[in-house]
PDB file of N, CA and C in Angstrom:
ATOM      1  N   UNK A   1     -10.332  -4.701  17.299  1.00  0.00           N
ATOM      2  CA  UNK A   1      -9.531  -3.877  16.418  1.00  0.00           C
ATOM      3  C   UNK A   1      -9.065  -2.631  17.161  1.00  0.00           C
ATOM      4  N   UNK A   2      -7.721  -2.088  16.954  1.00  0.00           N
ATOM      5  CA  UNK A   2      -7.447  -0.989  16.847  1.00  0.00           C
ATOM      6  C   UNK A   2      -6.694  -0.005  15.844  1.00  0.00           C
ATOM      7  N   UNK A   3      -7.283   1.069  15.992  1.00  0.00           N
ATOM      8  CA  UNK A   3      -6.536   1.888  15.457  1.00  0.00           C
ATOM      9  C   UNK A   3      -5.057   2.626  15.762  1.00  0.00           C
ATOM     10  N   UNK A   4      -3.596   2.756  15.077  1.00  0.00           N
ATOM     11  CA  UNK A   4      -2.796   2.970  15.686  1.00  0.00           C
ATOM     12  C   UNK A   4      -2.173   3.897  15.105  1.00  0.00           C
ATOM     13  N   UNK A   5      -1.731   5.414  15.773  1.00  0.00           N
ATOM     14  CA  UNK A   5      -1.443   6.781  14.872  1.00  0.00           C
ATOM     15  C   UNK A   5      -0.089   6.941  15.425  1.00  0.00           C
ATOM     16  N   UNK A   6       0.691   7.693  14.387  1.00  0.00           N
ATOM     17  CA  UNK A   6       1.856   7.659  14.325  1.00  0.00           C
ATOM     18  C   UNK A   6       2.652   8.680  13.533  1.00  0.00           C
ATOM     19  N   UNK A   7       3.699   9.369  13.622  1.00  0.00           N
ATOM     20  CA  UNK A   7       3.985  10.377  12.744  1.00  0.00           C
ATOM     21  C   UNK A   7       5.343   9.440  12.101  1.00  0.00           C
ATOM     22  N   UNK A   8       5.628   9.436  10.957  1.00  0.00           N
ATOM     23  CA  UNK A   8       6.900   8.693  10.609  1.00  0.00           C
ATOM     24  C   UNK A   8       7.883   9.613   9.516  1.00  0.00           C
ATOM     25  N   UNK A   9       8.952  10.186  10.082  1.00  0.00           N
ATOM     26  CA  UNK A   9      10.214  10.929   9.441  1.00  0.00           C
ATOM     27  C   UNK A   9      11.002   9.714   8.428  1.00  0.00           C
ATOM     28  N   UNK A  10      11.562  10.598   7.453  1.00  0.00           N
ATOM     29  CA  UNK A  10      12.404  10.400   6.386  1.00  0.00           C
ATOM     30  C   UNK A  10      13.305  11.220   6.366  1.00  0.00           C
ATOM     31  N   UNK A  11      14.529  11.525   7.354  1.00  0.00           N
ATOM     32  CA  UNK A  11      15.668  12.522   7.215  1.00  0.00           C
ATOM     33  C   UNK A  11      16.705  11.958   5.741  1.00  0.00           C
ATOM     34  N   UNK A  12      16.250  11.182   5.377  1.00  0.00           N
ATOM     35  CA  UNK A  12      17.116  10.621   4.150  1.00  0.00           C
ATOM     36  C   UNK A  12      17.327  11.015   3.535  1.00  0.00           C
ATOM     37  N   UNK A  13      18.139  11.190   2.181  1.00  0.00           N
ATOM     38  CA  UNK A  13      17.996  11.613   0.619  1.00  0.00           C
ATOM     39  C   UNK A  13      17.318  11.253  -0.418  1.00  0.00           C
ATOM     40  N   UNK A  14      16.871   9.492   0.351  1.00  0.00           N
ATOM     41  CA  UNK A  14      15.512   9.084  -0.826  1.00  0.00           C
ATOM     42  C   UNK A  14      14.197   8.931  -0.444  1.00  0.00           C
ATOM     43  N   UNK A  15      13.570   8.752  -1.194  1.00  0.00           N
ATOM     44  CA  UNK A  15      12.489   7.999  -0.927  1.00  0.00           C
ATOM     45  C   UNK A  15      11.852   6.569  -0.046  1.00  0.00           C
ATOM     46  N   UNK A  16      11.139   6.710   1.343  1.00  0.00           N
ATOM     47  CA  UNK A  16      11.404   5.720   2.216  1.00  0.00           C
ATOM     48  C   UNK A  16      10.344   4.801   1.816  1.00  0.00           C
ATOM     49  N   UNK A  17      10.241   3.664   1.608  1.00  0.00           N
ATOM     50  CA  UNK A  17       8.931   2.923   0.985  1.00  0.00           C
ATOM     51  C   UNK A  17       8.506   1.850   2.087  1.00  0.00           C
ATOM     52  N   UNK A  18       7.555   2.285   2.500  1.00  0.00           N
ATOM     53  CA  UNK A  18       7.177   1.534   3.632  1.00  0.00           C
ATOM     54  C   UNK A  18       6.327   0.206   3.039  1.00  0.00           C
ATOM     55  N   UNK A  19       6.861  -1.059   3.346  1.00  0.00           N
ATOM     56  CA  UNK A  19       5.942  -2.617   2.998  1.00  0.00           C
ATOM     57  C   UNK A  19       5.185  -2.857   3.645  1.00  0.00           C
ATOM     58  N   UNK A  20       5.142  -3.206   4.947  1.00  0.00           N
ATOM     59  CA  UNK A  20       4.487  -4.240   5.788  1.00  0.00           C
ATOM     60  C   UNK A  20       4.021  -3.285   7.533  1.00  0.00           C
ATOM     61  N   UNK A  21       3.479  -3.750   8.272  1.00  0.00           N
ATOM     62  CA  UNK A  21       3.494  -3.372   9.224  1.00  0.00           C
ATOM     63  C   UNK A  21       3.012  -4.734   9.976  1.00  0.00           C
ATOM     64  N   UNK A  22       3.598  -4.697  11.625  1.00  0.00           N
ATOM     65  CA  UNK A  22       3.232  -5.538  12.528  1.00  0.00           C
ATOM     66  C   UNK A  22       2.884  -4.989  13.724  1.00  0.00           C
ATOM     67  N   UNK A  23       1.980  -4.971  14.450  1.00  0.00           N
ATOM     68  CA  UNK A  23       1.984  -5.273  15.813  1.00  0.00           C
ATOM     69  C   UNK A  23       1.975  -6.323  17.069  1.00  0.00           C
ATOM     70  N   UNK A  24       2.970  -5.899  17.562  1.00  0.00           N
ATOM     71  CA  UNK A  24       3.323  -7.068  18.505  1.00  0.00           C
ATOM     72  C   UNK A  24       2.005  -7.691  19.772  1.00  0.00           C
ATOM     73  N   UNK A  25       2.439  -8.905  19.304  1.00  0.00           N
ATOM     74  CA  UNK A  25       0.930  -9.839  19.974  1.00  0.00           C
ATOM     75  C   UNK A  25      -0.319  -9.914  19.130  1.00  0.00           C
ATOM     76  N   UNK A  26      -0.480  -9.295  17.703  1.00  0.00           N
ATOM     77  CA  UNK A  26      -1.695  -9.211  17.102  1.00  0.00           C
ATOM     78  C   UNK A  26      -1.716  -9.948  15.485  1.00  0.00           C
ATOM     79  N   UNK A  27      -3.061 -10.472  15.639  1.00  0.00           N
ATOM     80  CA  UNK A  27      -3.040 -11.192  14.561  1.00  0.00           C
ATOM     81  C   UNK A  27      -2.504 -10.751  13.044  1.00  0.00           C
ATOM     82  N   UNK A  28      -3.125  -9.358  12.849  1.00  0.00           N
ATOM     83  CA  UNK A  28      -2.933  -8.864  11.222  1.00  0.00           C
ATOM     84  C   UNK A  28      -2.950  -7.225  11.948  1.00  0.00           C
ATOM     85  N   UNK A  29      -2.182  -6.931  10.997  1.00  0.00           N
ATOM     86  CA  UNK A  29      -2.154  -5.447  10.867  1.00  0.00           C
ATOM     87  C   UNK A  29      -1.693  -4.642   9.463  1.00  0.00           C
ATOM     88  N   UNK A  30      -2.370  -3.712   9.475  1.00  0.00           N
ATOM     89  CA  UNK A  30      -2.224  -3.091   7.854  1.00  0.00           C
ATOM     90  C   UNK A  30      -2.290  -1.609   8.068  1.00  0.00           C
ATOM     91  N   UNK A  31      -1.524  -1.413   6.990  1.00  0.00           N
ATOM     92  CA  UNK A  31      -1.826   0.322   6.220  1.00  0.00           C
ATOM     93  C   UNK A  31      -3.242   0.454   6.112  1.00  0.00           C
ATOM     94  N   UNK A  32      -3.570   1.203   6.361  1.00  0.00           N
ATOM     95  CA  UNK A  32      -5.275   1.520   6.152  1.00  0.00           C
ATOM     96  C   UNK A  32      -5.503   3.132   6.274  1.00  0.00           C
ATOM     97  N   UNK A  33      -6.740   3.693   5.265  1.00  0.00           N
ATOM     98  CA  UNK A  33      -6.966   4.654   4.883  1.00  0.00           C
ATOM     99  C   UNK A  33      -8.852   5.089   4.719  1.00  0.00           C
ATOM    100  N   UNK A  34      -8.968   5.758   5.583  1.00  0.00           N
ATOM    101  CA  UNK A  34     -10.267   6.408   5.328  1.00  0.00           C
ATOM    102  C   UNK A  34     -10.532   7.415   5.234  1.00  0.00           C
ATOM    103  N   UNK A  35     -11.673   7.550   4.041  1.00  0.00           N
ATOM    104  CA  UNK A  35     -11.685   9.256   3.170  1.00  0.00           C
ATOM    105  C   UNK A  35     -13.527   8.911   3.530  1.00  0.00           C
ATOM    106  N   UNK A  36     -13.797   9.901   3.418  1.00  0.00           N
ATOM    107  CA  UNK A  36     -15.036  10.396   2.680  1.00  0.00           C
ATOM    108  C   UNK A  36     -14.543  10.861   1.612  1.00  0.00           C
ATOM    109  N   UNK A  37     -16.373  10.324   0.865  1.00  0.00           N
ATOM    110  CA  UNK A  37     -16.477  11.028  -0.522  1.00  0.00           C
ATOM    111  C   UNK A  37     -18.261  11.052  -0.963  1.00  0.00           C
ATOM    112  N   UNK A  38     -18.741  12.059  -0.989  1.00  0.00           N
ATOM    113  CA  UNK A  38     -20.073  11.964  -1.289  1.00  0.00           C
ATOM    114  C   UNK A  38     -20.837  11.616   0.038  1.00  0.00           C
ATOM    115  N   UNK A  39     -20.231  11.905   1.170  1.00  0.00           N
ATOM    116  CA  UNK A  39     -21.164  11.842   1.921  1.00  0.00           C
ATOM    117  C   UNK A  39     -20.890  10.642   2.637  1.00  0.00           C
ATOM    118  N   UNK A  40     -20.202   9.678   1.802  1.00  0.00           N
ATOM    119  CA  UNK A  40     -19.875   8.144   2.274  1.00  0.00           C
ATOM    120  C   UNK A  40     -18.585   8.136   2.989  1.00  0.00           C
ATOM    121  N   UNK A  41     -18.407   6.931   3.704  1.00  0.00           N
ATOM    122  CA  UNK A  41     -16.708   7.166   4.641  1.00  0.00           C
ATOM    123  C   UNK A  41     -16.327   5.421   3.791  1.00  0.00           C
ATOM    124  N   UNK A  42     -15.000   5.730   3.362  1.00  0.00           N
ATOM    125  CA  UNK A  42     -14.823   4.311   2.381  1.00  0.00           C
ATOM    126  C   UNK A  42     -13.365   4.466   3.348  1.00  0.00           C
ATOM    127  N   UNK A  43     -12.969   3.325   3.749  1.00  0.00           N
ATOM    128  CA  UNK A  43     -12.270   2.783   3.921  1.00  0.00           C
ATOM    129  C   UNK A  43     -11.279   1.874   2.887  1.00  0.00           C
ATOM    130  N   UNK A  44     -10.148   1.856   3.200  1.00  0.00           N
ATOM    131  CA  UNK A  44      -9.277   0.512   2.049  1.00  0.00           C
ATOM    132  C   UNK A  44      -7.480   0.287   2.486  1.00  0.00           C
ATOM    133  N   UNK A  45      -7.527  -0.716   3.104  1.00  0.00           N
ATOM    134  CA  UNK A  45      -5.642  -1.084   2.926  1.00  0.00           C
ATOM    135  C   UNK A  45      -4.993  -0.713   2.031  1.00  0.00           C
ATOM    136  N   UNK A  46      -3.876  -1.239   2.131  1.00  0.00           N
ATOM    137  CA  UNK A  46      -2.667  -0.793   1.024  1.00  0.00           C
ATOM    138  C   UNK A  46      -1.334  -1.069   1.452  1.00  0.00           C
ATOM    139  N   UNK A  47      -0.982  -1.508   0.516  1.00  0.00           N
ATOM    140  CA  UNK A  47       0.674  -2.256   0.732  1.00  0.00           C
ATOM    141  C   UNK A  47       1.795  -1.872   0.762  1.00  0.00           C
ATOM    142  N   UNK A  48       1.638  -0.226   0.658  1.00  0.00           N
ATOM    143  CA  UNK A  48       3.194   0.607   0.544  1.00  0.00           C
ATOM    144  C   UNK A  48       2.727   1.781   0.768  1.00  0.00           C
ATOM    145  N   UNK A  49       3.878   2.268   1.595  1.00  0.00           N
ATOM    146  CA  UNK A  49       3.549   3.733   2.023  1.00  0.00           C
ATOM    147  C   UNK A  49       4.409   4.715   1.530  1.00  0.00           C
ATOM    148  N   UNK A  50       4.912   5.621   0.853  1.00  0.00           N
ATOM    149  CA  UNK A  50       5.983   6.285   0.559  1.00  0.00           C
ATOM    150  C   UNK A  50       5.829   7.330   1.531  1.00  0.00           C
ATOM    151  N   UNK A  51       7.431   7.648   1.967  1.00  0.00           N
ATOM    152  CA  UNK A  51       7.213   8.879   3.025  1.00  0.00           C
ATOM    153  C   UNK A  51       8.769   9.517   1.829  1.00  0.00           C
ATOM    154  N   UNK A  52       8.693  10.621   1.395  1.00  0.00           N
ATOM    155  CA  UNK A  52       8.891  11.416   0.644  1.00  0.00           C
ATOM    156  C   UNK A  52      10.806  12.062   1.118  1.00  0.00           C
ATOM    157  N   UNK A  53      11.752  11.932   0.622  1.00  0.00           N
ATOM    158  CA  UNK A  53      12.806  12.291   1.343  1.00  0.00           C
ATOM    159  C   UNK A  53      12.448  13.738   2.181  1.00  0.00           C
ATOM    160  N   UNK A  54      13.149  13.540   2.978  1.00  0.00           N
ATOM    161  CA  UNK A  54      13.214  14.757   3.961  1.00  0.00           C
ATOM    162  C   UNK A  54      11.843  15.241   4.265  1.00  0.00           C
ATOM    163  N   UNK A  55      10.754  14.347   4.471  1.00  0.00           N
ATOM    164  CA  UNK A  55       9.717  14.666   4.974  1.00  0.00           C
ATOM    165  C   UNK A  55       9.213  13.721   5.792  1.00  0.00           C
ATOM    166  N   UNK A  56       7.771  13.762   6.432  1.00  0.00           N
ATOM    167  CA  UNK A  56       7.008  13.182   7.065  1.00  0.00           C
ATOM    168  C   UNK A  56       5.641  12.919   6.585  1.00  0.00           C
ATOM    169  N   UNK A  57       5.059  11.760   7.197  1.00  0.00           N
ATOM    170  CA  UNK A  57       3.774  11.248   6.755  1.00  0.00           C
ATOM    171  C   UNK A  57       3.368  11.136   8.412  1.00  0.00           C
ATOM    172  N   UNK A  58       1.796  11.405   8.473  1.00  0.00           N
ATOM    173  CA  UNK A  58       1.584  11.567   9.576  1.00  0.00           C
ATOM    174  C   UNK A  58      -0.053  10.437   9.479  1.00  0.00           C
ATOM    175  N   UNK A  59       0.293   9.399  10.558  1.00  0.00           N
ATOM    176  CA  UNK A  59      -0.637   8.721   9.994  1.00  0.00           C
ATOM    177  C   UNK A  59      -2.352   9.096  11.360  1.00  0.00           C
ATOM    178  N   UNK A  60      -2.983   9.170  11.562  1.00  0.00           N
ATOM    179  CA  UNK A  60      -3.999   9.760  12.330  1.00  0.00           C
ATOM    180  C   UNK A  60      -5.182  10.028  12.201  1.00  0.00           C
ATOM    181  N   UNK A  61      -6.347   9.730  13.112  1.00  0.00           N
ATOM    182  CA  UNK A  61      -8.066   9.930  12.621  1.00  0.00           C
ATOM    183  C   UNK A  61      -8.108  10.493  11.263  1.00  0.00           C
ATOM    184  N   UNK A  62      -9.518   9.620  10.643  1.00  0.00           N
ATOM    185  CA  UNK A  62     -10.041   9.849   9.494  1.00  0.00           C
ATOM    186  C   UNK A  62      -9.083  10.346   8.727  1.00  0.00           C
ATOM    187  N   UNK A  63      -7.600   9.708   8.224  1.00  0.00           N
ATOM    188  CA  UNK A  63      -7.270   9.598   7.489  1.00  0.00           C
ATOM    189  C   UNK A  63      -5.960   8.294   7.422  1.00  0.00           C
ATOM    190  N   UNK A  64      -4.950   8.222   6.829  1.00  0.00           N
ATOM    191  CA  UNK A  64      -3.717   7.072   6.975  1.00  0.00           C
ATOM    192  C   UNK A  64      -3.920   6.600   8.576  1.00  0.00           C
ATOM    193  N   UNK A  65      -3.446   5.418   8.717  1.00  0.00           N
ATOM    194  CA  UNK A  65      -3.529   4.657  10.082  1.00  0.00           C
ATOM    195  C   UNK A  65      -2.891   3.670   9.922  1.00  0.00           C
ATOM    196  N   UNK A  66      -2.639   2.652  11.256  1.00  0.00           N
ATOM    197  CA  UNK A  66      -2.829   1.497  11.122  1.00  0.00           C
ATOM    198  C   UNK A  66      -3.657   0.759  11.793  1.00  0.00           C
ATOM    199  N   UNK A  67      -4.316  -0.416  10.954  1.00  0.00           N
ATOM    200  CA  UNK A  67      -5.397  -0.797  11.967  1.00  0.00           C
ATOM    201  C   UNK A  67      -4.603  -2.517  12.083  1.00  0.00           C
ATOM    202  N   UNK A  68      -4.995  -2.597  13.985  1.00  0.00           N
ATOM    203  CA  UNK A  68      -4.366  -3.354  14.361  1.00  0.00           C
ATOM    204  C   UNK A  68      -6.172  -4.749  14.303  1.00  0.00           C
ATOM    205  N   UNK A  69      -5.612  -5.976  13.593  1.00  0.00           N
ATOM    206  CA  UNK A  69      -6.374  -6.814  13.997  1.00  0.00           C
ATOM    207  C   UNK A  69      -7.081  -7.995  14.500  1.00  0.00           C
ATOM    208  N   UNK A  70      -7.552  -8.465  15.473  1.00  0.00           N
ATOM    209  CA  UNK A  70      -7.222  -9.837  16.109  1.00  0.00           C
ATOM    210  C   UNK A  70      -6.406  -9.402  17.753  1.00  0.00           C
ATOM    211  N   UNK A  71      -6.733  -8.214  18.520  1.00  0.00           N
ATOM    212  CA  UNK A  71      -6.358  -7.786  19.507  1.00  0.00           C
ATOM    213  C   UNK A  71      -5.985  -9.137  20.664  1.00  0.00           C
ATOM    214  N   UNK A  72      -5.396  -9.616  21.275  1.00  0.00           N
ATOM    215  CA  UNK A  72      -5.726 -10.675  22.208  1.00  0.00           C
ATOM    216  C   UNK A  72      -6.577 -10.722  23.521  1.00  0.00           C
ATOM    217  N   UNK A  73      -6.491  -8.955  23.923  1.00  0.00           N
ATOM    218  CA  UNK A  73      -7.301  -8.865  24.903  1.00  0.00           C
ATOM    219  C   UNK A  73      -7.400  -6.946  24.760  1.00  0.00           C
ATOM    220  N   UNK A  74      -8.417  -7.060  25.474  1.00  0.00           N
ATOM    221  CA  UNK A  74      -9.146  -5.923  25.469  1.00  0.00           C
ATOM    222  C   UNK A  74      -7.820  -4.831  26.191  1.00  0.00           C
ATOM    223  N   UNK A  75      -7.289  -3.435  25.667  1.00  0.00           N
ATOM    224  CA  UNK A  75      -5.962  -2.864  26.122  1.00  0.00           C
ATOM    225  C   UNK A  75      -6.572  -1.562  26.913  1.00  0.00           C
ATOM    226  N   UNK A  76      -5.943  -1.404  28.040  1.00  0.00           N
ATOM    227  CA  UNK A  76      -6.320  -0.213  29.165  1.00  0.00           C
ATOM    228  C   UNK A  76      -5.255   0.882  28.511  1.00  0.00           C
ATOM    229  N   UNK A  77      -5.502   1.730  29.398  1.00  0.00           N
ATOM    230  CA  UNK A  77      -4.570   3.077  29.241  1.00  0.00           C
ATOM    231  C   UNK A  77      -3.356   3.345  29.761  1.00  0.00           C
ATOM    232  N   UNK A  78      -2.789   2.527  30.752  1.00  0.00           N
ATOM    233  CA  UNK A  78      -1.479   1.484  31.269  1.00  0.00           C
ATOM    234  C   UNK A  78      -0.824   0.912  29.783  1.00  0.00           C
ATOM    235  N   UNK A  79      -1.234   0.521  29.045  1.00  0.00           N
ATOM    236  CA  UNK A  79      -0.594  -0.510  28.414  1.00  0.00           C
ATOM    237  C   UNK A  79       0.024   0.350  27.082  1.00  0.00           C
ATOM    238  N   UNK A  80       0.931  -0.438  26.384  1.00  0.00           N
ATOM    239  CA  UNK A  80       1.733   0.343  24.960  1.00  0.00           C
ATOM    240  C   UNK A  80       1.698  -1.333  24.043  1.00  0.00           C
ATOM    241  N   UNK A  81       2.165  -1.037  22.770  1.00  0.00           N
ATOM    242  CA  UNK A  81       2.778  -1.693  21.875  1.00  0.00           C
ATOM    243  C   UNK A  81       3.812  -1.780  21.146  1.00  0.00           C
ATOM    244  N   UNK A  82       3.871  -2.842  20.333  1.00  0.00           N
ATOM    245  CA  UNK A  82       5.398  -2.180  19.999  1.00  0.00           C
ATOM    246  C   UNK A  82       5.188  -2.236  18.709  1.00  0.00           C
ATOM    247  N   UNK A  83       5.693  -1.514  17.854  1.00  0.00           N
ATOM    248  CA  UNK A  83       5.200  -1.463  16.040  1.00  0.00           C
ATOM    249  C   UNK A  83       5.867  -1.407  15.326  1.00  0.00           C
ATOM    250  N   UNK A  84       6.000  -2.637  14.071  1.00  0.00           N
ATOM    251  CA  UNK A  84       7.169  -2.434  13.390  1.00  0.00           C
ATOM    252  C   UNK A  84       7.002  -2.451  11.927  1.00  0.00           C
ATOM    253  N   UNK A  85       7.551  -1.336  11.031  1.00  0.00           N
ATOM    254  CA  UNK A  85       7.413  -1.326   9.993  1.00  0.00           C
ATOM    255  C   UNK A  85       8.550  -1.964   8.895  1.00  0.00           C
ATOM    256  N   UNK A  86       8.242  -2.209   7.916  1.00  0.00           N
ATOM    257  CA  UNK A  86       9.038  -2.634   7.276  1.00  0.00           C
ATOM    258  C   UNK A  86       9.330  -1.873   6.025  1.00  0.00           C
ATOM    259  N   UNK A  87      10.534  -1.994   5.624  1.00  0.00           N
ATOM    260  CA  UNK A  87      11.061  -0.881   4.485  1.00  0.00           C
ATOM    261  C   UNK A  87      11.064  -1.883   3.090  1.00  0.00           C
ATOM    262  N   UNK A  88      11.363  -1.000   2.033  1.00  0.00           N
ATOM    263  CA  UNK A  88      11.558  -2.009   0.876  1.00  0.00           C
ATOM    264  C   UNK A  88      12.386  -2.397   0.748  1.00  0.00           C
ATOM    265  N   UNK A  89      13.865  -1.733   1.264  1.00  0.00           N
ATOM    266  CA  UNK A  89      15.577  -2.005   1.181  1.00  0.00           C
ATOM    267  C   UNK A  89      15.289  -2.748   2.426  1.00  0.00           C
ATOM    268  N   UNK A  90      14.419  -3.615   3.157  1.00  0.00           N
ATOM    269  CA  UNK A  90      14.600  -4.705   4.040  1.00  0.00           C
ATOM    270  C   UNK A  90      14.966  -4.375   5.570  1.00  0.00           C
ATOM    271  N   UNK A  91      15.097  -2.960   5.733  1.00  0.00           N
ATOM    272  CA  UNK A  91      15.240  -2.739   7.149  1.00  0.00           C
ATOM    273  C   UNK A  91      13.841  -2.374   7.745  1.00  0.00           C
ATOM    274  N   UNK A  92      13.564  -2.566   9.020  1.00  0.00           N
ATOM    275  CA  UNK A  92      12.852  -2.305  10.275  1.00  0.00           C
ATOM    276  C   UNK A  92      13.326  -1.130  11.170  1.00  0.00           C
ATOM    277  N   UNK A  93      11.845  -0.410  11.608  1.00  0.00           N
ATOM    278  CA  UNK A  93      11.924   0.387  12.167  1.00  0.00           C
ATOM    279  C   UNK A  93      10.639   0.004  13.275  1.00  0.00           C
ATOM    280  N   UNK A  94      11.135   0.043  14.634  1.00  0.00           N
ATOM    281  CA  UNK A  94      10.361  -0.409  15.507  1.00  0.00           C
ATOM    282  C   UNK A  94       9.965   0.931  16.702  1.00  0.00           C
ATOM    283  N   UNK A  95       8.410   0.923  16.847  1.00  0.00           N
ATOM    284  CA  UNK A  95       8.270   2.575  18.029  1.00  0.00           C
ATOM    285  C   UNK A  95       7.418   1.637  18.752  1.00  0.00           C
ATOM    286  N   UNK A  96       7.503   2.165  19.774  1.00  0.00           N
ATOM    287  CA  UNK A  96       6.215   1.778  21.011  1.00  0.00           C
ATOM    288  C   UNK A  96       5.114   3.095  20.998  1.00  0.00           C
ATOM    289  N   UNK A  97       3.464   2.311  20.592  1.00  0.00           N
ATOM    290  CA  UNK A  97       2.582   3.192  20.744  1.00  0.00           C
ATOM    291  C   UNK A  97       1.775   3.399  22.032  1.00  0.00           C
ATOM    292  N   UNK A  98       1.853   4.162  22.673  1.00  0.00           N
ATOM    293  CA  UNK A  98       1.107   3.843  24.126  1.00  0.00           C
ATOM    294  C   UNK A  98      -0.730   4.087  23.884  1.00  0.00           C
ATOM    295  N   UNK A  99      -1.258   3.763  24.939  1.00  0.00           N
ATOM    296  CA  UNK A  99      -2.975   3.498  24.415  1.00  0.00           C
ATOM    297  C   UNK A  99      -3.240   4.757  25.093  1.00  0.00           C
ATOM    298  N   UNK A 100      -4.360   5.328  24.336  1.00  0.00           N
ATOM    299  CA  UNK A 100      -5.032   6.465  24.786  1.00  0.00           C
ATOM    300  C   UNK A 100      -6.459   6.404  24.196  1.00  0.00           C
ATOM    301  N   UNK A 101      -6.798   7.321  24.588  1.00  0.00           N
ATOM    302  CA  UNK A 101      -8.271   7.527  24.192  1.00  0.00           C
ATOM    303  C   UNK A 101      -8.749   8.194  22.639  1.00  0.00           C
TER     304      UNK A 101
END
């Protein structure tokens, strides 16, 4: 598994509704979200992301992410991905995430 962080803009006038996510070469990948609460760290997917007109959602540690899963091989600090989200009006938006620590 990995985890994959990302800042994602909405210069639009509406509301951007994010569906699906992929990473390239990997089995499953999802919206995913971890909170504490009580002491506990709960984790949970989710199928839509709204990024708010004229704003940003910033996805990053212990909180919004994406977790990539079914890796094919173990990824060095050389290597990137390519990530593509999907909108509800049916367009794609594709970034390359590079690997870090």
């Amino acid at each position: 598994m990995a985890a994959i962080y990302l800042t994602i803009h909405n210069p639009t006038d509406t509301t951007l509704v994010l569906t699906g996510v992929s990473v390239e070469g990997v089995a499953h990948s999802t919206f995913h979200e971890s909170r504490d609460s009580a002491g506990m760290s709960h984790m949970a997917d989710f199928d839509s992301l709204p990024v708010p007109s004229h704003d940003s959602v910033v996805l990053g540690p212990r909180g919004l992410h994406i977790m990539a899963h079914g890796l094919p091989r173990a990824l060095t600090m050389r290597d990137s991905v390519r990530v593509t989200v999907r909108t509800r009006s049916g367009a794609s938006l594709t970034a390359v995430a590079k690997v870090r620590e």
